[in-house]
N, C-alpha and C. Protein backbone atom coordinates (compact mmCIF):
# COMPACT_ATOMS: atom_id res chain seq x y z
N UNK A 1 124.24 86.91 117.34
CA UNK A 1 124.27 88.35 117.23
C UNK A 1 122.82 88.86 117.23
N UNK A 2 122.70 90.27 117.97
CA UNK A 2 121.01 90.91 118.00
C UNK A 2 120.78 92.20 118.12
N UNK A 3 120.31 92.69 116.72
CA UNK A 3 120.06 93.83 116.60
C UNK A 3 119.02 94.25 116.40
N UNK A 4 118.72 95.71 116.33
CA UNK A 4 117.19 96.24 116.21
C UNK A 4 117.62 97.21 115.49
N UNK A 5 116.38 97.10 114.60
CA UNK A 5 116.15 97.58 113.32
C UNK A 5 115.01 98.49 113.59
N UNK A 6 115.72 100.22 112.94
CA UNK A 6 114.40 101.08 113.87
C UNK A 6 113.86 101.90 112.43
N UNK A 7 112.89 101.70 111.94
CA UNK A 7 112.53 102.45 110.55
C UNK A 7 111.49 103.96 111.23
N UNK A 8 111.81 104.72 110.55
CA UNK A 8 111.13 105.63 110.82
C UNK A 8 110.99 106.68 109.40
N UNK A 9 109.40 107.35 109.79
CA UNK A 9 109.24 107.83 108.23
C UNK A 9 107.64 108.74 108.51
N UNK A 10 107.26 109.42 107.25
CA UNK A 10 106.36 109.82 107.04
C UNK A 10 105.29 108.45 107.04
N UNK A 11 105.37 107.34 106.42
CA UNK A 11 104.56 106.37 106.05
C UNK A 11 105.06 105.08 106.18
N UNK A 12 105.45 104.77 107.40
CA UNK A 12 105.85 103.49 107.64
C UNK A 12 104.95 102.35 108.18
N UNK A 13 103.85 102.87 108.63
CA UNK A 13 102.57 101.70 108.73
C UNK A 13 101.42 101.74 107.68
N UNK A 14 101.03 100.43 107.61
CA UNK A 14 100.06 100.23 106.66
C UNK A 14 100.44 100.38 105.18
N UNK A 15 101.72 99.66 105.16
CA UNK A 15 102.40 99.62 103.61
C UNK A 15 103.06 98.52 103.81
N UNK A 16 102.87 97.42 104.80
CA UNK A 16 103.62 96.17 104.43
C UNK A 16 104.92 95.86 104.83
N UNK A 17 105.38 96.91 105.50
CA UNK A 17 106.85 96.53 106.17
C UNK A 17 106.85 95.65 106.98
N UNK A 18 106.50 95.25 107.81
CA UNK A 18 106.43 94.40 108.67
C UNK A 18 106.46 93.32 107.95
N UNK A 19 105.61 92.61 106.86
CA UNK A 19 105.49 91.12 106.42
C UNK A 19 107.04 91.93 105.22
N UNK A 20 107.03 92.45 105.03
CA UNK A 20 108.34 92.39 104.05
C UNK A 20 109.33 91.96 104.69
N UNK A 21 109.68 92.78 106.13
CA UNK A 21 110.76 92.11 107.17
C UNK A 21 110.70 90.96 107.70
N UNK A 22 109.46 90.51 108.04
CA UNK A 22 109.02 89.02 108.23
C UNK A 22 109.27 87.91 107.39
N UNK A 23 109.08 88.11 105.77
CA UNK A 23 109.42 87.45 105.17
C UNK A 23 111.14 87.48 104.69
N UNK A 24 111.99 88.72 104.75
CA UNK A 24 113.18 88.17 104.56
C UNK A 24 113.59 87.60 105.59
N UNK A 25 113.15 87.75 106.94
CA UNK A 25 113.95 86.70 107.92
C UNK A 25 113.84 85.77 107.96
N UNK A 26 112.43 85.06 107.75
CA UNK A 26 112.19 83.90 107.45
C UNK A 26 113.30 83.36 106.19
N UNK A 27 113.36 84.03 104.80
CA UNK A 27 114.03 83.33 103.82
C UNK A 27 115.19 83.29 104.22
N UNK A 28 116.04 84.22 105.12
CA UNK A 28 117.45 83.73 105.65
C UNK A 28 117.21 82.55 106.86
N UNK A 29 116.72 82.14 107.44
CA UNK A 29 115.99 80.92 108.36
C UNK A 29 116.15 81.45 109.57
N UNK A 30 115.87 82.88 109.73
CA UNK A 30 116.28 83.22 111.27
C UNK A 30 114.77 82.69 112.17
N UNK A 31 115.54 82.20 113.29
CA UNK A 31 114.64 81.59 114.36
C UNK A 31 113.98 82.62 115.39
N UNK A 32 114.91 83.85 115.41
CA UNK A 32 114.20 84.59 116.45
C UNK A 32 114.03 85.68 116.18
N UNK A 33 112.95 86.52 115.77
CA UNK A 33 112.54 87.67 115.20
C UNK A 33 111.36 88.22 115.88
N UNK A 34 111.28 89.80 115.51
CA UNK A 34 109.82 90.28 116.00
C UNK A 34 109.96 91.64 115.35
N UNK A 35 108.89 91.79 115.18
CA UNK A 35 108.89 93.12 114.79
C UNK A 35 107.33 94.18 115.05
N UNK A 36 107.23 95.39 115.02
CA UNK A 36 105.85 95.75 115.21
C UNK A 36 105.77 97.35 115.04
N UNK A 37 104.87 98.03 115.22
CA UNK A 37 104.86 99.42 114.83
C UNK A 37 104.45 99.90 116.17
N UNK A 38 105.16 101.50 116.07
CA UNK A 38 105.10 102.12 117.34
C UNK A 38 105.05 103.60 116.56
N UNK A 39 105.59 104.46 117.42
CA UNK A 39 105.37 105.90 117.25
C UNK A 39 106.66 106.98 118.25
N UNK A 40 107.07 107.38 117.50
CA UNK A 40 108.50 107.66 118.21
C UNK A 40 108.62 109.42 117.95
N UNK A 41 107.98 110.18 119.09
CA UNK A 41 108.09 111.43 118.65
C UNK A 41 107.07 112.15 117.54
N UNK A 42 105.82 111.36 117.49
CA UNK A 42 104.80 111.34 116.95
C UNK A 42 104.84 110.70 115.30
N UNK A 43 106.05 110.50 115.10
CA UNK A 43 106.07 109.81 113.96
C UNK A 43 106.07 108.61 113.83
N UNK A 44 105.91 107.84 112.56
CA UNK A 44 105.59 106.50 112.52
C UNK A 44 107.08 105.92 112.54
N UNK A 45 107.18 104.67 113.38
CA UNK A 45 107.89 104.03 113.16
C UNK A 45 108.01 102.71 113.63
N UNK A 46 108.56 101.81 112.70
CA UNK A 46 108.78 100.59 112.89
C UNK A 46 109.49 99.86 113.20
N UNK A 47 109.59 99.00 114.35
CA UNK A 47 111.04 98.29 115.33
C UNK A 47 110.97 96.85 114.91
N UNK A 48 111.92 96.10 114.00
CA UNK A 48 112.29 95.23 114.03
C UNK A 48 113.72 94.35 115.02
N UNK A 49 113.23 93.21 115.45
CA UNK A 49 114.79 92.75 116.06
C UNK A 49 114.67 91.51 115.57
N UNK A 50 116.28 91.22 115.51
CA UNK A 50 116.47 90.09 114.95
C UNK A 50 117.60 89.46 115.45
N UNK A 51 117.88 88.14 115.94
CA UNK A 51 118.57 87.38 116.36
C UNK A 51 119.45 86.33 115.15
N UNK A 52 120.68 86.16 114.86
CA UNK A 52 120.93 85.64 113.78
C UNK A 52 122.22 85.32 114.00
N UNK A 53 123.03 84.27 112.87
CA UNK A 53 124.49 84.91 113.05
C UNK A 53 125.25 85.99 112.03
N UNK A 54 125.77 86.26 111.87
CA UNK A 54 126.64 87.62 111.23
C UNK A 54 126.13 87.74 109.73
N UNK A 55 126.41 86.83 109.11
CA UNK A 55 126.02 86.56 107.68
C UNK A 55 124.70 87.18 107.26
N UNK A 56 123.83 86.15 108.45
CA UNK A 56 122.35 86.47 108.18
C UNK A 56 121.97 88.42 108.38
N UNK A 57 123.03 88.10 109.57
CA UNK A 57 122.38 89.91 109.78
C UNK A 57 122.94 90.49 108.45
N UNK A 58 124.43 90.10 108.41
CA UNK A 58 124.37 91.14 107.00
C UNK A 58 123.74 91.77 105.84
N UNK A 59 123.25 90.08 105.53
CA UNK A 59 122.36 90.38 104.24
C UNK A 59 121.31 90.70 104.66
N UNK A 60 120.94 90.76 105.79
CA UNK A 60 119.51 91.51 106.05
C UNK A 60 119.60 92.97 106.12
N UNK A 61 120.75 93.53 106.63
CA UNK A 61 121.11 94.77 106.81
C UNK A 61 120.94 95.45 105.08
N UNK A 62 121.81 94.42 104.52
CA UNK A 62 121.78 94.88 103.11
C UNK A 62 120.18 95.09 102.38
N UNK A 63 119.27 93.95 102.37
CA UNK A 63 117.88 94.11 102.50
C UNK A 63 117.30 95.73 102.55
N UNK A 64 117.28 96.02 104.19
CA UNK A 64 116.57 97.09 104.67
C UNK A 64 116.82 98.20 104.30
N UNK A 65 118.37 98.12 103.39
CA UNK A 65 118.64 99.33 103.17
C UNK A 65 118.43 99.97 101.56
N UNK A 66 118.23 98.65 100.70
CA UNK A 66 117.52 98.89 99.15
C UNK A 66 116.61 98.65 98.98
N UNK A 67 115.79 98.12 100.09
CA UNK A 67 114.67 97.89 99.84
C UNK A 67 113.47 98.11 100.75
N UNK A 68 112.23 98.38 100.51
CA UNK A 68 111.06 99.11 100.88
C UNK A 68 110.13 98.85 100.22
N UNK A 69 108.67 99.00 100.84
CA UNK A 69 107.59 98.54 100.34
C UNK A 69 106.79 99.68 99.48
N UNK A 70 106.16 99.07 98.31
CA UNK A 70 105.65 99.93 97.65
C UNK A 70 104.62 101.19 98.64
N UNK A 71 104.88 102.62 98.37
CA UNK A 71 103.86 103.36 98.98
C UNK A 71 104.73 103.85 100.43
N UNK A 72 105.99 103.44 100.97
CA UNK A 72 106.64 103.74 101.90
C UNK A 72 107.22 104.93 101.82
N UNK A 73 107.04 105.82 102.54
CA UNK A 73 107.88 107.41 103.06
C UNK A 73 109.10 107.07 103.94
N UNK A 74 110.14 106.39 103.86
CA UNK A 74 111.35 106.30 105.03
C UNK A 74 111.87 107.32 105.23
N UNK A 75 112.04 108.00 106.17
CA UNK A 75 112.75 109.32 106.64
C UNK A 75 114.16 108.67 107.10
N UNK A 76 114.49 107.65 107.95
CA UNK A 76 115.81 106.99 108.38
C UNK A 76 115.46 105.81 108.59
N UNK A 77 116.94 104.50 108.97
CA UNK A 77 116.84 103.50 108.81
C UNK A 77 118.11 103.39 110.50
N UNK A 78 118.16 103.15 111.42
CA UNK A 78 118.99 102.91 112.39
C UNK A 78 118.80 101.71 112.88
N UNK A 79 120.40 101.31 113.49
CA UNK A 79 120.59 100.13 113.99
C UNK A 79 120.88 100.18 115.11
N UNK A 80 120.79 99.36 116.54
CA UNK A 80 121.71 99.31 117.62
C UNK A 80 121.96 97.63 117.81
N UNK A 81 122.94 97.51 119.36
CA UNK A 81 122.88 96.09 119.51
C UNK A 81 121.91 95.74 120.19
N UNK A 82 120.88 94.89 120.32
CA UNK A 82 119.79 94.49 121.27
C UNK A 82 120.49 93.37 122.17
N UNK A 83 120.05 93.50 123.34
CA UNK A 83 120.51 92.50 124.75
C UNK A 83 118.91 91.60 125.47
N UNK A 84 118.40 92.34 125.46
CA UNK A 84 117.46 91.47 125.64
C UNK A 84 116.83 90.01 124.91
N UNK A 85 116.15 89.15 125.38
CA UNK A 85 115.57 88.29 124.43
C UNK A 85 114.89 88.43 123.17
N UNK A 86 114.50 87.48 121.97
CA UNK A 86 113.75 87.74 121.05
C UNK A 86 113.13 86.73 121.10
N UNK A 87 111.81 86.71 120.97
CA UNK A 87 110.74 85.30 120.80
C UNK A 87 111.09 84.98 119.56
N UNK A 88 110.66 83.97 119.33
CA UNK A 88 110.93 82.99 118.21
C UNK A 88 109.99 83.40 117.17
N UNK A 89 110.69 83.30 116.06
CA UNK A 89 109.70 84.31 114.90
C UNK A 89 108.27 83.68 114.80
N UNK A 90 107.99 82.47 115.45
CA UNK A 90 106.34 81.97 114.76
C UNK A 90 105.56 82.76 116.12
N UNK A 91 106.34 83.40 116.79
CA UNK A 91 105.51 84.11 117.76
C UNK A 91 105.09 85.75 116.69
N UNK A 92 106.14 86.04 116.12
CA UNK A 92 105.66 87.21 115.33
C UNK A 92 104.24 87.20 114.43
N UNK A 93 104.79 85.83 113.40
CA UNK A 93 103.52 85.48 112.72
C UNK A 93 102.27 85.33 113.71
N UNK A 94 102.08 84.57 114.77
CA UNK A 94 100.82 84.57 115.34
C UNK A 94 100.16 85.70 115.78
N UNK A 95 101.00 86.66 116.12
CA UNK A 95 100.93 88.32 116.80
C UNK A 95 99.95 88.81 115.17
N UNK A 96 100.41 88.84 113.68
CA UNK A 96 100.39 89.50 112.90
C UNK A 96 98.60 88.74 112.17
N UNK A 97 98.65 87.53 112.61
CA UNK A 97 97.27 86.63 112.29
C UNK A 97 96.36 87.02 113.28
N UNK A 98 96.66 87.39 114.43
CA UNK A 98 95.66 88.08 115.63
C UNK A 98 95.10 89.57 115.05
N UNK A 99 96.23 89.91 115.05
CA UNK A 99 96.28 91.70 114.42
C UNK A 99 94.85 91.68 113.08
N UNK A 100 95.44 90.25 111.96
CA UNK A 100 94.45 90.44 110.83
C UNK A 100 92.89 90.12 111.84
N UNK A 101 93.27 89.22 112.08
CA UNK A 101 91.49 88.89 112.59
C UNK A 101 90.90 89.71 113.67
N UNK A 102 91.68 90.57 114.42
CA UNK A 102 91.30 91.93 115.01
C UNK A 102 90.80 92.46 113.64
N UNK A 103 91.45 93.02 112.54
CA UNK A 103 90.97 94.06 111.56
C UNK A 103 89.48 93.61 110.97
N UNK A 104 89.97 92.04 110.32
CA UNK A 104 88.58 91.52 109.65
C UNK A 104 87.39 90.89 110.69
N UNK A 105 87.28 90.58 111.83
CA UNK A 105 85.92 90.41 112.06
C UNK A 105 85.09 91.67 112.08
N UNK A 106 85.84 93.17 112.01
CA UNK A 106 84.17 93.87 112.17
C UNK A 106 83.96 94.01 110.83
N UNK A 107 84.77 93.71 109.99
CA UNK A 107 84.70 93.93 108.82
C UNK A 107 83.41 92.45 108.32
N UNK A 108 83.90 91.56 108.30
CA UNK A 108 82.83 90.36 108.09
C UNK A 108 81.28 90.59 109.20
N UNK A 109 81.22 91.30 110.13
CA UNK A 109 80.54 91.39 110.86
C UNK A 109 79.19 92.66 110.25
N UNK A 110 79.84 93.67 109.51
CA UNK A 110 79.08 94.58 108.93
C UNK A 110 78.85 93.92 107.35
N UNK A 111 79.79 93.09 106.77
CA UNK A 111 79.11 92.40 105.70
C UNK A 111 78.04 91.32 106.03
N UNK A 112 77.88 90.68 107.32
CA UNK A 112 76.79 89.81 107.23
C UNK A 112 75.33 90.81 107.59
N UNK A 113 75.91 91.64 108.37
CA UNK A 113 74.62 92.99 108.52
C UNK A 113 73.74 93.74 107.55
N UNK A 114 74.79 93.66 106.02
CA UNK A 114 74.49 94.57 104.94
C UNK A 114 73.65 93.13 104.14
N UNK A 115 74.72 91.95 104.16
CA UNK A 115 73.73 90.62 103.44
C UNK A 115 71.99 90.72 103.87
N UNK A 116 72.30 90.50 105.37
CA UNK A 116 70.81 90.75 106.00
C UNK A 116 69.78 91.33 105.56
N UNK A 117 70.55 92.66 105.25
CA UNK A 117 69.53 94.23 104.84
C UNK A 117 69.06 94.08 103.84
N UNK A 118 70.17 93.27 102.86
CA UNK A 118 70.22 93.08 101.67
C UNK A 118 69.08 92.31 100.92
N UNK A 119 69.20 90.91 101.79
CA UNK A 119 68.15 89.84 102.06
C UNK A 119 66.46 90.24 102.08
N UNK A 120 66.46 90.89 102.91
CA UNK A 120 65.16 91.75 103.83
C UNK A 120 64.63 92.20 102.43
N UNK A 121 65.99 93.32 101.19
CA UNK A 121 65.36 94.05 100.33
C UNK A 121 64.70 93.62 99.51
N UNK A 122 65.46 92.42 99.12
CA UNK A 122 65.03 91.26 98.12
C UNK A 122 63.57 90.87 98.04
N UNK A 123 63.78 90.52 99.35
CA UNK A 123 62.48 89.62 99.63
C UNK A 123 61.15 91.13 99.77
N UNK A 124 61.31 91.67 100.17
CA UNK A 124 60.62 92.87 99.95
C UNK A 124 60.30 93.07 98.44
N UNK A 125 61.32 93.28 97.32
CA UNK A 125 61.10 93.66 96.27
C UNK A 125 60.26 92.51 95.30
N UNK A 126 61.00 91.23 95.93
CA UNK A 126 59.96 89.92 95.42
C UNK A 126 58.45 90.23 95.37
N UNK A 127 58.01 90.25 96.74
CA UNK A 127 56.69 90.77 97.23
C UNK A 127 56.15 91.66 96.49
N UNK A 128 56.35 92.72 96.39
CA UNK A 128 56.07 93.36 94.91
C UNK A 128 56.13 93.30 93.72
N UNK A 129 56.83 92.69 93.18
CA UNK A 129 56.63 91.67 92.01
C UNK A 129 55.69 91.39 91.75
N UNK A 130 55.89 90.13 92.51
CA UNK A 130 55.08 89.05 92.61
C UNK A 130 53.68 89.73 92.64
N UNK A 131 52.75 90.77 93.55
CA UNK A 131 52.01 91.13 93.75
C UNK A 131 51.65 92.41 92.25
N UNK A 132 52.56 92.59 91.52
CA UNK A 132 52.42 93.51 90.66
C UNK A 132 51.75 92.40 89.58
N UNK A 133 52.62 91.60 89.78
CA UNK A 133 52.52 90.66 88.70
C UNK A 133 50.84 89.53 88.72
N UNK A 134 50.79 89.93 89.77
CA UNK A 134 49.50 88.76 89.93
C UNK A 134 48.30 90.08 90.03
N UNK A 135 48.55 90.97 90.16
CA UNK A 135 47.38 91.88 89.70
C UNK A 135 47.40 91.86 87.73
N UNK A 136 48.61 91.57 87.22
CA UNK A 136 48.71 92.35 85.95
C UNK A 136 47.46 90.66 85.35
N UNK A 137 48.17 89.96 86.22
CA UNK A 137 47.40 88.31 85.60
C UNK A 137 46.21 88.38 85.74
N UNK A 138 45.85 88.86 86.80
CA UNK A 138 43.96 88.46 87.16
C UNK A 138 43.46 89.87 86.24
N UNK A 139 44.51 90.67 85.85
CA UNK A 139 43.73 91.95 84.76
C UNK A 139 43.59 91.59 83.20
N UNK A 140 44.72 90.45 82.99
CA UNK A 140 44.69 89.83 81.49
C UNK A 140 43.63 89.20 81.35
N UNK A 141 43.34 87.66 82.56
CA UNK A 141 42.72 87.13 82.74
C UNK A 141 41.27 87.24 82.68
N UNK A 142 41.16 88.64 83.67
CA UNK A 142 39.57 88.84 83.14
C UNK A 142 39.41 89.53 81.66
N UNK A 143 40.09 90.32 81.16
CA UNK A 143 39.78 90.66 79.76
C UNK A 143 40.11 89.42 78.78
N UNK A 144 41.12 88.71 78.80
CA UNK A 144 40.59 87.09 78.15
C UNK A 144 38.68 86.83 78.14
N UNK A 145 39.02 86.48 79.44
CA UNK A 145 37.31 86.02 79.57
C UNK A 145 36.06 86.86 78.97
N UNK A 146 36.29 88.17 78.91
CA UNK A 146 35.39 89.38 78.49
C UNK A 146 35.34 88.72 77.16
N UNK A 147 36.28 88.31 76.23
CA UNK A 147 36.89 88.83 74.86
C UNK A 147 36.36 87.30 74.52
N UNK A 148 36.39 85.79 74.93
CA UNK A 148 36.26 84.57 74.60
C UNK A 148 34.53 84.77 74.99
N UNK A 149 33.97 85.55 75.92
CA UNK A 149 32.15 85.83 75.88
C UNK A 149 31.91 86.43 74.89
N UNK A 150 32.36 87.64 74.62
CA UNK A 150 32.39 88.33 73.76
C UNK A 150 32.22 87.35 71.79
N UNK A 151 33.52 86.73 71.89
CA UNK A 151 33.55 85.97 70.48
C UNK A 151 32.28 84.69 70.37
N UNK A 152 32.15 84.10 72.01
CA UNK A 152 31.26 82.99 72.02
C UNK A 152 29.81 83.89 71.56
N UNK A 153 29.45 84.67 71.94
CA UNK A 153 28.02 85.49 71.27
C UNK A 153 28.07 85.80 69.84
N UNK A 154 28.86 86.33 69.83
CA UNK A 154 28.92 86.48 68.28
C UNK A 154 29.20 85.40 67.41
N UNK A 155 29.66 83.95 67.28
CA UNK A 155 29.88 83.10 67.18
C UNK A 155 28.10 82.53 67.12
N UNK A 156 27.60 82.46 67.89
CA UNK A 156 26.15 82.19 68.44
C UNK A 156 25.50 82.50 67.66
N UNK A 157 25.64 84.01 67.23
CA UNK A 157 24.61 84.90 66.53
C UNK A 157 24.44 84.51 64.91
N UNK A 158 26.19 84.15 65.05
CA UNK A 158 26.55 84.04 63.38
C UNK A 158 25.66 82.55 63.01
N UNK A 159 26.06 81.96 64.14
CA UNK A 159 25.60 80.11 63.72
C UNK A 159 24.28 80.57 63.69
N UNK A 160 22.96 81.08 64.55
CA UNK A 160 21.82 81.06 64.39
C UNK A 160 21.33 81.71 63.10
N UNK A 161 22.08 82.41 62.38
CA UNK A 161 21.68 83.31 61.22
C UNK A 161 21.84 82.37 59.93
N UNK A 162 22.96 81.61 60.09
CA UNK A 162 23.30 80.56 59.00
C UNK A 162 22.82 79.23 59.11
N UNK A 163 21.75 78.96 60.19
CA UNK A 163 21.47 77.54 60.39
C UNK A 163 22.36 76.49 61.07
N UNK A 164 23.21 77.06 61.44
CA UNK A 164 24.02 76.02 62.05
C UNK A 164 24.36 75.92 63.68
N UNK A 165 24.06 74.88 64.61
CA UNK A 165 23.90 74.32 65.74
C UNK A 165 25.40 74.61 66.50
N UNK A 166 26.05 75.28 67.21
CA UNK A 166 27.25 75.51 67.97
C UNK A 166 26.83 74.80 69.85
């Protein structure tokens, strides 16, 4: 048996319907599934089909109709019979792993850009540091030295006044 499952709504993409429908077909063991988002009259909507026998469709029917993904607007839920073929559901999953790694490489692509920038700042701010810091040293440093001449004379002065050899 093969039907299509047509969701339509204010907010039917980008709330997870798809892996929600994906995953109950899978838990009933259906072999041939697909599903994907389209736009039907400018509204959102989502076409599932599913290949199964009766049982399976049932309780899937039952599924779609109490249940929805958090954040979903469903305006209607329709069924027809589908005649055409259905690819085999690990064709869905691979479609939906393309889809993610379409979304996340520009996404990883502007995080290695910002690391970069990031990198660059670092090492920039090091440099200043470092350079703040090695002025503050050679400024201790010479007033040390002022302050140990300073005590060595007077030290000097004191020993020559009291007889004693430094």
């Amino acid at each position: 048996m093969k039907l299509k499952f047509i969701f339509k709504g204010k907010k039917v993409h980008d709330v997870g319907y798809r892996v929600l429908l994906l995953n109950k077909a899978m838990s009933l063991g259906v072999d041939n599934f697909n599903t994907f988002n389209t736009f039907t009259d400018g509204i959102q909507t989502v076409i599932a089909i599913i290949e199964a026998g009766a049982e399976s469709i049932e309780e899937f029917k039952g599924f779609v109709n109490t249940t929805m993904p958090e954040g979903a607007e469903l305006d209607e839920i329709s069924f027809d019979e589908y005649k055409n073929a259905i690819p085999p559901i690990e064709r869905c999953m691979q479609a939906f792993q393309m889809e993610h790694w379409g979304k996340g490489i520009p996404i990883f692509v502007k995080m290695l850009e910002k690391q970069d920038q990031i990198i660059i700042t670092i090492k920039e701010e090091g440099d200043k540091t470092r350079g703040a810091i090695s002025d503050h040293m050679s400024q201790d440093v010479a007033e040390l030295r002022d302050e140990i001449s300073h005590i060595k004379t007077t030290m000097a002065k004191i020993a020559s006044k009291v007889g004693v050899t430094v």
